[in-house]
N, C-alpha and C. Protein backbone atom coordinates (compact mmCIF):
# COMPACT_ATOMS: atom_id res chain seq x y z
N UNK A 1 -275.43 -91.52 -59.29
CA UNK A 1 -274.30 -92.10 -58.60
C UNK A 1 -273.36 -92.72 -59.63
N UNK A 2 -272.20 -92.39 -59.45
CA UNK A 2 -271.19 -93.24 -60.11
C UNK A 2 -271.22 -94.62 -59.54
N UNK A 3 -270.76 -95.43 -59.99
CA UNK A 3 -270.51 -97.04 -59.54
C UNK A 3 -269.28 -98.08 -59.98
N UNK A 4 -268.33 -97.97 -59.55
CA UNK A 4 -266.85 -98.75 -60.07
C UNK A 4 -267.36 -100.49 -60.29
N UNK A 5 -267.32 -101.08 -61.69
CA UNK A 5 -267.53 -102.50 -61.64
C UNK A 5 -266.44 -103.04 -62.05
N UNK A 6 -266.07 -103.92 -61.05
CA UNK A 6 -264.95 -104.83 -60.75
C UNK A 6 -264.98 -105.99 -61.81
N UNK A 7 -263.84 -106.33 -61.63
CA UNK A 7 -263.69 -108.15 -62.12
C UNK A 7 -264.83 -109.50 -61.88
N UNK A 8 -264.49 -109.23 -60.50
CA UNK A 8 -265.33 -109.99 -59.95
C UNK A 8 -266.63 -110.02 -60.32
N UNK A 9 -267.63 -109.43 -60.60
CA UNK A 9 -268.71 -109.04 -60.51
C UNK A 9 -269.23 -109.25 -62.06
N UNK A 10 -268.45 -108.80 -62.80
CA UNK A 10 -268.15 -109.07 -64.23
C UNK A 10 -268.25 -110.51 -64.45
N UNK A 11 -267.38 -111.20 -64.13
CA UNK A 11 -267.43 -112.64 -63.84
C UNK A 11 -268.89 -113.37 -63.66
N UNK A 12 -269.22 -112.81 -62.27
CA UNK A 12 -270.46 -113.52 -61.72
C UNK A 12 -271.41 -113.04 -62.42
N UNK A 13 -271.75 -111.92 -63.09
CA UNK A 13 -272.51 -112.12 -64.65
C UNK A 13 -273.06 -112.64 -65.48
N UNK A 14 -271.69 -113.34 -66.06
CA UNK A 14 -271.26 -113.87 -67.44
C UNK A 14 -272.05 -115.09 -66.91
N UNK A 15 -271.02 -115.82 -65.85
CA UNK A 15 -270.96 -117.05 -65.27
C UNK A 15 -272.18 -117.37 -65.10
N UNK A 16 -273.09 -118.40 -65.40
CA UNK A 16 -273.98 -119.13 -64.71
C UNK A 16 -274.16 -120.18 -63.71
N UNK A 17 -272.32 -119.92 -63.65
CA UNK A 17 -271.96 -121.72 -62.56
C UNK A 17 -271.64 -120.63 -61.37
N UNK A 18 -271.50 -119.59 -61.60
CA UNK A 18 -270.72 -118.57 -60.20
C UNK A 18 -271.95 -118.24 -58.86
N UNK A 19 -270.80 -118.91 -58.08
CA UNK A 19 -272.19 -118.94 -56.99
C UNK A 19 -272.97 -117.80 -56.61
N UNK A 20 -271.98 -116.69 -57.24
CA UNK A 20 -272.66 -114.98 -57.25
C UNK A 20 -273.73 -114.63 -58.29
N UNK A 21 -273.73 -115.27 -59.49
CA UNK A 21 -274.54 -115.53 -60.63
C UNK A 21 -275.65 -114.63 -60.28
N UNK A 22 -276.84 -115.40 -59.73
CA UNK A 22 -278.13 -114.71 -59.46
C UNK A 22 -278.26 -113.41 -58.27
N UNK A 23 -277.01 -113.11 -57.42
CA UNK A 23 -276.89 -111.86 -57.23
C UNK A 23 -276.73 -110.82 -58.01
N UNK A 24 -275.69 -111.12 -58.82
CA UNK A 24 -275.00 -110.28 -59.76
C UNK A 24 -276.00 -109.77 -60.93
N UNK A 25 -276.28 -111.16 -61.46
CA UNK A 25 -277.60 -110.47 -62.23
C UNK A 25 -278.73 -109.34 -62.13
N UNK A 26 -279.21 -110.15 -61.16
CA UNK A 26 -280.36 -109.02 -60.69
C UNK A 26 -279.57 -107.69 -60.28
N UNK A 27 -278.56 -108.02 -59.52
CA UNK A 27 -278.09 -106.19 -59.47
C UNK A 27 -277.47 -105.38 -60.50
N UNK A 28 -277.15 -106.34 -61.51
CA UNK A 28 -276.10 -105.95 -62.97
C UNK A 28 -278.04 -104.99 -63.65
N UNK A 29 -278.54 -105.80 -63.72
CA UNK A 29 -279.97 -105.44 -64.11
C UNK A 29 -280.55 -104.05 -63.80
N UNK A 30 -280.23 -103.96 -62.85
CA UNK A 30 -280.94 -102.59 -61.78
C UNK A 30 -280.32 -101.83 -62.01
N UNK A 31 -278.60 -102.00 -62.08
CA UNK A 31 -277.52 -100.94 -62.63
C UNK A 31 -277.69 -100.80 -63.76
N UNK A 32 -277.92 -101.54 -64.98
CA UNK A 32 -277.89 -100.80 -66.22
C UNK A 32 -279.24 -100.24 -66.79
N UNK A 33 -279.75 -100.40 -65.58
CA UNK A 33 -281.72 -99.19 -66.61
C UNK A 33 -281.88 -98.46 -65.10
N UNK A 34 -280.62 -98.53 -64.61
CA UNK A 34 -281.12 -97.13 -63.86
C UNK A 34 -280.29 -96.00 -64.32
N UNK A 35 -279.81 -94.63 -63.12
CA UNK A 35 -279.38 -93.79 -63.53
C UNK A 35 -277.68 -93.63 -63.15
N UNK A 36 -277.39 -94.78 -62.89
CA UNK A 36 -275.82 -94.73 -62.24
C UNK A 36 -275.28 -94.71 -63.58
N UNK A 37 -274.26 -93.72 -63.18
CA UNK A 37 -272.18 -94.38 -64.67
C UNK A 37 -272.00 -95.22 -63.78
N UNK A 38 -271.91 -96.08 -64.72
CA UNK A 38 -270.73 -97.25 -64.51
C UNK A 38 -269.57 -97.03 -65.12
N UNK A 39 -268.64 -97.04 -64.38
CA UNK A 39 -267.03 -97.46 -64.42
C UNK A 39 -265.99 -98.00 -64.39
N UNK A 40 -264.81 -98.79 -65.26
CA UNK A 40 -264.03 -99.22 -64.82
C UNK A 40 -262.66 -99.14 -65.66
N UNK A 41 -261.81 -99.74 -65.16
CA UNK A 41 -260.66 -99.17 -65.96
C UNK A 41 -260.34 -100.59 -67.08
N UNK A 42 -259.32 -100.24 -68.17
CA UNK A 42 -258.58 -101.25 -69.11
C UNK A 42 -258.09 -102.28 -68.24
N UNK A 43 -257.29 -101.46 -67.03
CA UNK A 43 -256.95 -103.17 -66.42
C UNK A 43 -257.78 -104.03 -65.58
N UNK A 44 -259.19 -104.04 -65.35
CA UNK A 44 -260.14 -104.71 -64.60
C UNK A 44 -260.67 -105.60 -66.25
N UNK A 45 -260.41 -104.80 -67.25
CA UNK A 45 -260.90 -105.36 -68.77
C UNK A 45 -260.35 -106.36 -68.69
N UNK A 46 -258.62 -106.05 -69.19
CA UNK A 46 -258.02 -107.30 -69.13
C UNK A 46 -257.83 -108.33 -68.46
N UNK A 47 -258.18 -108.31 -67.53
CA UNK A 47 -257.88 -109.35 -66.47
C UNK A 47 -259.02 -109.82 -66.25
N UNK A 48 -260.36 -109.55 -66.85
CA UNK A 48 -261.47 -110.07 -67.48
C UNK A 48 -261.70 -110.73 -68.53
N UNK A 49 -261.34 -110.33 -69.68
CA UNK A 49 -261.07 -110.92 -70.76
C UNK A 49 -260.22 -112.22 -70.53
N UNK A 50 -259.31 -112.37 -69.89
CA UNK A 50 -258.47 -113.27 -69.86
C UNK A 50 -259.20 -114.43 -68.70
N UNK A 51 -259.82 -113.70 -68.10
CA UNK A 51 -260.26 -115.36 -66.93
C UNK A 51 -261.65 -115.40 -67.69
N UNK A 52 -262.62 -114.30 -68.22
CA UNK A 52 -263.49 -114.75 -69.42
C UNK A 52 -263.66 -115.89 -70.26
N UNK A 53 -262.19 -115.89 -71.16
CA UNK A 53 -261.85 -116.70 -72.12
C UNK A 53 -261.34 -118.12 -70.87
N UNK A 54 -260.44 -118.31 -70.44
CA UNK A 54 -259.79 -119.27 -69.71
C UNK A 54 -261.48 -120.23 -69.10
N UNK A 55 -262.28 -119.24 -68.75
CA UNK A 55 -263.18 -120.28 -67.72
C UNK A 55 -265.21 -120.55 -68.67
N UNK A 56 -264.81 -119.36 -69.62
CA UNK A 56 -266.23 -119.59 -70.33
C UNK A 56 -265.83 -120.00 -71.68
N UNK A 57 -264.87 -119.29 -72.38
CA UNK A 57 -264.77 -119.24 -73.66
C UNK A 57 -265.06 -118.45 -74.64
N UNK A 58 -264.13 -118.18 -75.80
CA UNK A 58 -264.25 -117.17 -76.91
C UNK A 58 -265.19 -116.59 -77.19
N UNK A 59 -266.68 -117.80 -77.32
CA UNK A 59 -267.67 -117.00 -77.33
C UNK A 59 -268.78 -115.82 -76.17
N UNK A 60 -267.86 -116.06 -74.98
CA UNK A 60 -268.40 -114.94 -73.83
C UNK A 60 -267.38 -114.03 -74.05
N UNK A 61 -266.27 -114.07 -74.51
CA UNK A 61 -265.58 -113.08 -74.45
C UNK A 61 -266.43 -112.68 -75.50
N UNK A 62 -266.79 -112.77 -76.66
CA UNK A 62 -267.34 -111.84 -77.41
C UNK A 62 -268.69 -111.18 -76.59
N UNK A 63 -269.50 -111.66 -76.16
CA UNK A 63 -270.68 -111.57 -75.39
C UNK A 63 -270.30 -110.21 -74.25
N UNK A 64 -268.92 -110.29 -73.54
CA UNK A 64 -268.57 -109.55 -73.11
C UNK A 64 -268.23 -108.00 -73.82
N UNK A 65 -267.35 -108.22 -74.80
CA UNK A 65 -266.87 -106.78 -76.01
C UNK A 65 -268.19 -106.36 -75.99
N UNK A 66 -269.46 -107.36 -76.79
CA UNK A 66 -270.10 -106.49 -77.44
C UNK A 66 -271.40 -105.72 -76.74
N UNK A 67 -271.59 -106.92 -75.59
CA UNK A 67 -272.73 -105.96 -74.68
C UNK A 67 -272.59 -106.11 -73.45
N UNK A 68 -271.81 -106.08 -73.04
CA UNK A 68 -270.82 -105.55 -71.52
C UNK A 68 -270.34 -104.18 -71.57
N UNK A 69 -269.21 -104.34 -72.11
CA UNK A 69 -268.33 -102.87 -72.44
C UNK A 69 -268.73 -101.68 -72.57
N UNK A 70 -269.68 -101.90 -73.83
CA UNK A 70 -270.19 -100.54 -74.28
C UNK A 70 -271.42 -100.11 -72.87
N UNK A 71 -271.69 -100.87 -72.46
CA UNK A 71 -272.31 -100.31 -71.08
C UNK A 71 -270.97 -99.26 -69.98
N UNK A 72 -269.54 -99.54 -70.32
CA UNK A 72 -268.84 -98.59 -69.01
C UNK A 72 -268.35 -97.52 -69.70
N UNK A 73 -268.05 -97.02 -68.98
CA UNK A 73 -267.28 -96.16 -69.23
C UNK A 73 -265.53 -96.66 -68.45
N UNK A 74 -265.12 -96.51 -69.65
CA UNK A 74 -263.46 -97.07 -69.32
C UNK A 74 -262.42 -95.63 -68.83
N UNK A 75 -261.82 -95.90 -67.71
CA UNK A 75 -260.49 -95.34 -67.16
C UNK A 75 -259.51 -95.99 -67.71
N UNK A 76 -258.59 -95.32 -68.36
CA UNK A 76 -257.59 -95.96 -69.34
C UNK A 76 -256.45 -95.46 -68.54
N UNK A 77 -255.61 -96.34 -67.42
CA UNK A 77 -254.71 -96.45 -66.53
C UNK A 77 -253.15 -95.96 -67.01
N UNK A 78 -253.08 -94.77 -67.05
CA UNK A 78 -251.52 -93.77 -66.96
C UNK A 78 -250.62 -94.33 -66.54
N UNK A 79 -249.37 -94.19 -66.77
CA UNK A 79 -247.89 -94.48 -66.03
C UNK A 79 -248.15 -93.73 -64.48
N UNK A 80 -248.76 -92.71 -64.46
CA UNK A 80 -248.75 -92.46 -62.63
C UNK A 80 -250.07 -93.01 -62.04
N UNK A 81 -250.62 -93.78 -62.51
CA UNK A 81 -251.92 -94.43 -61.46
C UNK A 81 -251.11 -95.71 -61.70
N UNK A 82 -250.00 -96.51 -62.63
CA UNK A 82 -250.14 -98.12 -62.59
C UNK A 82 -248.97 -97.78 -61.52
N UNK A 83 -247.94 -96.65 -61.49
CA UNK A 83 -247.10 -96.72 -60.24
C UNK A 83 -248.07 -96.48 -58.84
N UNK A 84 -248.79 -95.92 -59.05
CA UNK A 84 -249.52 -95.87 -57.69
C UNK A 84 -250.23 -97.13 -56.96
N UNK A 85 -250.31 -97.70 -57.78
CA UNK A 85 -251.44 -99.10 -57.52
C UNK A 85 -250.40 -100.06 -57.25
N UNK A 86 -249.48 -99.67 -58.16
CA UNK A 86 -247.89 -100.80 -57.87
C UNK A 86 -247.33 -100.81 -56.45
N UNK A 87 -247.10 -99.38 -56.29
CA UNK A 87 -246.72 -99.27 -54.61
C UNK A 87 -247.20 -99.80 -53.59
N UNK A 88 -249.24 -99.51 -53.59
CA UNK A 88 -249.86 -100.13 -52.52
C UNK A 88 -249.41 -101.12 -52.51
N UNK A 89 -249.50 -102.08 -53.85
CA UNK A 89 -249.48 -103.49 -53.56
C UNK A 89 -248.24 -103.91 -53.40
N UNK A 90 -247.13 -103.13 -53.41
CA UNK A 90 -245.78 -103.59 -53.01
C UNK A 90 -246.02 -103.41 -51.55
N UNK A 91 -246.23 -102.30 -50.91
CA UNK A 91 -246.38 -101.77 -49.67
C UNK A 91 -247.31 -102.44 -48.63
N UNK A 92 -248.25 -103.17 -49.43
CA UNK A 92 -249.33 -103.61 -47.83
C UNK A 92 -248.71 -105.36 -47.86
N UNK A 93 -247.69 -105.38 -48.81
CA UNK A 93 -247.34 -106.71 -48.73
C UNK A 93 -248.01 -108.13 -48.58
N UNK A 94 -249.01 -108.22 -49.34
CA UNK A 94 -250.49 -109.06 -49.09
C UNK A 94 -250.33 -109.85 -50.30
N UNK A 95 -250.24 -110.73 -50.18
CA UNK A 95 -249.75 -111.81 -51.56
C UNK A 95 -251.65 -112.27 -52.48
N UNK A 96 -252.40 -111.80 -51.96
CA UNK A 96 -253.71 -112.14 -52.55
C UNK A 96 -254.50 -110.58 -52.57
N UNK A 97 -254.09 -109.71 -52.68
CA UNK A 97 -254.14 -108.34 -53.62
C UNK A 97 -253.54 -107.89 -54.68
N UNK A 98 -254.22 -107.79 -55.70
CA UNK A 98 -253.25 -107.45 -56.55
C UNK A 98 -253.17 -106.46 -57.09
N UNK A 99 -252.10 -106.65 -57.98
CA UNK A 99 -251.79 -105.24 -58.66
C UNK A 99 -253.58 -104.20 -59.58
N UNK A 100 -254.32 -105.06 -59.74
CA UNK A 100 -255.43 -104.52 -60.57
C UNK A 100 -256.23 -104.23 -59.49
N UNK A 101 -256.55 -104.53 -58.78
CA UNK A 101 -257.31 -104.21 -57.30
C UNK A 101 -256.68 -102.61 -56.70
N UNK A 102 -255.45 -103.04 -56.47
CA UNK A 102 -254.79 -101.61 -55.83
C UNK A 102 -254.95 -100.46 -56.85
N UNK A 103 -254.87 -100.60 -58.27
CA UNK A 103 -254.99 -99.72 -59.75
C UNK A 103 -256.56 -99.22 -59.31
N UNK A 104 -257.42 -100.09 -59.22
CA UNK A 104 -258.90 -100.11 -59.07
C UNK A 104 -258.68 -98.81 -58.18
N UNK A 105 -258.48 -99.16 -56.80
CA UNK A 105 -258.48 -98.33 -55.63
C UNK A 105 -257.89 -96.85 -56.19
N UNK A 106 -257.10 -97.04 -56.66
CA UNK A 106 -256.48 -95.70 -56.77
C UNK A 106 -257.39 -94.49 -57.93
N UNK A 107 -258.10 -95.26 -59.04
CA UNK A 107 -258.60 -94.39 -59.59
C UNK A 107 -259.80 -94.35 -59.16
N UNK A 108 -260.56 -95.01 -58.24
CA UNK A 108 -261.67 -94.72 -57.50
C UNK A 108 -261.63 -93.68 -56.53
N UNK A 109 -260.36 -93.63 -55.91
CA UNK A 109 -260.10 -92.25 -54.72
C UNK A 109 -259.44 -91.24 -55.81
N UNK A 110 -259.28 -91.18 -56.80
CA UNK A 110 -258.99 -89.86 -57.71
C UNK A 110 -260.68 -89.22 -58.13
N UNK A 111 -260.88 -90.12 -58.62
CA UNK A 111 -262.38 -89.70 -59.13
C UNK A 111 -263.18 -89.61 -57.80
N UNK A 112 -262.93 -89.96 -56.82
CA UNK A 112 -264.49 -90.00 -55.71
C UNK A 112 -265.20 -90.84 -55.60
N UNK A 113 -265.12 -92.21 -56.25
CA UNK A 113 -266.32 -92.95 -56.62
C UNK A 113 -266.09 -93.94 -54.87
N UNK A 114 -267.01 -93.83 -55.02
CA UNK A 114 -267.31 -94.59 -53.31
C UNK A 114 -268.07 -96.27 -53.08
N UNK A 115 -268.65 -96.54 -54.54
CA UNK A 115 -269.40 -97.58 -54.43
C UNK A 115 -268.91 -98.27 -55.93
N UNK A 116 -268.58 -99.85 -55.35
CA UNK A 116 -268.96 -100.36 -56.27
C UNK A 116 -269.14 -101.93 -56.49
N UNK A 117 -269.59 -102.56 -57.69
CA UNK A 117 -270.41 -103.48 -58.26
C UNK A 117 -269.25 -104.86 -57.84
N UNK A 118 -268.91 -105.20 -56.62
CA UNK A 118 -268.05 -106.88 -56.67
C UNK A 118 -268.39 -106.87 -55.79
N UNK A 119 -267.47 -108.65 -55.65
CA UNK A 119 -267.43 -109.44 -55.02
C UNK A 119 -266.24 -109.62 -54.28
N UNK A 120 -265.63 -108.69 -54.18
CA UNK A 120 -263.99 -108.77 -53.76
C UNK A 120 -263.82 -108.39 -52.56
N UNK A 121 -263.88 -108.74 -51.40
CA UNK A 121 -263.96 -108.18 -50.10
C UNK A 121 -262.59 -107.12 -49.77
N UNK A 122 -262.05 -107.15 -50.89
CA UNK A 122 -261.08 -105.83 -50.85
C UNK A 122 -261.40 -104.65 -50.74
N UNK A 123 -262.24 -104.42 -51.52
CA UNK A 123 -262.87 -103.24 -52.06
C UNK A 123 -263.35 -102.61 -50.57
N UNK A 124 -263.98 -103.59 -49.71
CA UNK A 124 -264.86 -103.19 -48.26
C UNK A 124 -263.86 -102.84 -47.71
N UNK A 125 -262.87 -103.80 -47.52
CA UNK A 125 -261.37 -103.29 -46.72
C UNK A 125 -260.98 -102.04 -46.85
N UNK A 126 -260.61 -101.20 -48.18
CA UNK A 126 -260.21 -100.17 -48.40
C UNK A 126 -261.54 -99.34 -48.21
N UNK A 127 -262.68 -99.29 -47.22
CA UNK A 127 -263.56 -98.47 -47.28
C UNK A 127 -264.44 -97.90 -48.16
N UNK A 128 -264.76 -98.64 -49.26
CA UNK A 128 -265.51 -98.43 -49.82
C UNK A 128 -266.77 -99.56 -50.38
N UNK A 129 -267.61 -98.97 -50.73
CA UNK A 129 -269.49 -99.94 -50.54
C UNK A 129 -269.55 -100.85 -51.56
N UNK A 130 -269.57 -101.85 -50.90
CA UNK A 130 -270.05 -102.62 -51.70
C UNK A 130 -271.29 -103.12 -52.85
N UNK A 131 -271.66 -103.11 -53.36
CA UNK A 131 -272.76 -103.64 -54.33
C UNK A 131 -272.93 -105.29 -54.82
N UNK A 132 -273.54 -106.11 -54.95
CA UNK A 132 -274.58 -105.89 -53.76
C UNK A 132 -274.30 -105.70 -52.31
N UNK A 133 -275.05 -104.89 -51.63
CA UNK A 133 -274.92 -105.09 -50.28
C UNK A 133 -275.57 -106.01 -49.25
């Protein structure tokens, strides 16, 4: 199975204060010694990296580069997927979706991927499985 891992989820990881923490773990666990790809794109990175650093610090962001990352496989987001993701989120007019969420969505319904690793009750909205469930 492929498996799209979000921001969110990423987060609750790292985090030991995140009230998702000991979900995330144990399922981050199960996902990386089993047989799923994991996936996600540069902009779920960045916008990781940046609340990474802001809420843990330099040294999780490194913790993150060096044995996070090399666990995904990265979608590196084109001029026609960041307009596509731009539109939804211009279009469903929802001030707490954002632009990296709708990006998310869009290269998940290019590729097929149906399931994945957050905490973002977006992800369920747009029909697709959550992890944990």
């Amino acid at each position: 199975m492929i498996c799209f891992v979000d921001t969110s989820a990423l987060l609750a990881v790292l985090d030991a204060d995140d009230q998702n923490h000991p979900k995330a773990k144990k399922h981050w666990e199960t996902l990386i010694y089993g047989d799923d790809s994991l996936v996600s794109t540069n902009y779920v990175l960045v916008e990781t990296f940046a609340l990474v650093q802001h809420r843990l610090g330099i040294k999780a962001v490194s913790t993150l580069q060096e044995d996070v990352v090399p666990l995904l496989t990265i979608e590196w987001v084109n001029q026609s997927i960041h307009q596509e993701g731009l539109m939804a989120a211009i279009t469903t007019g929802r001030r707490k979706l954002s632009l990296v969420d709708c990006v998310s969505f869009a290269v998940m319904r290019r590729m097929g991927i149906k399931t994945v690793f957050a905490f973002d009750k977006h992800f369920n909205q747009q029909g697709f499985r959550l992890l944990p469930s």
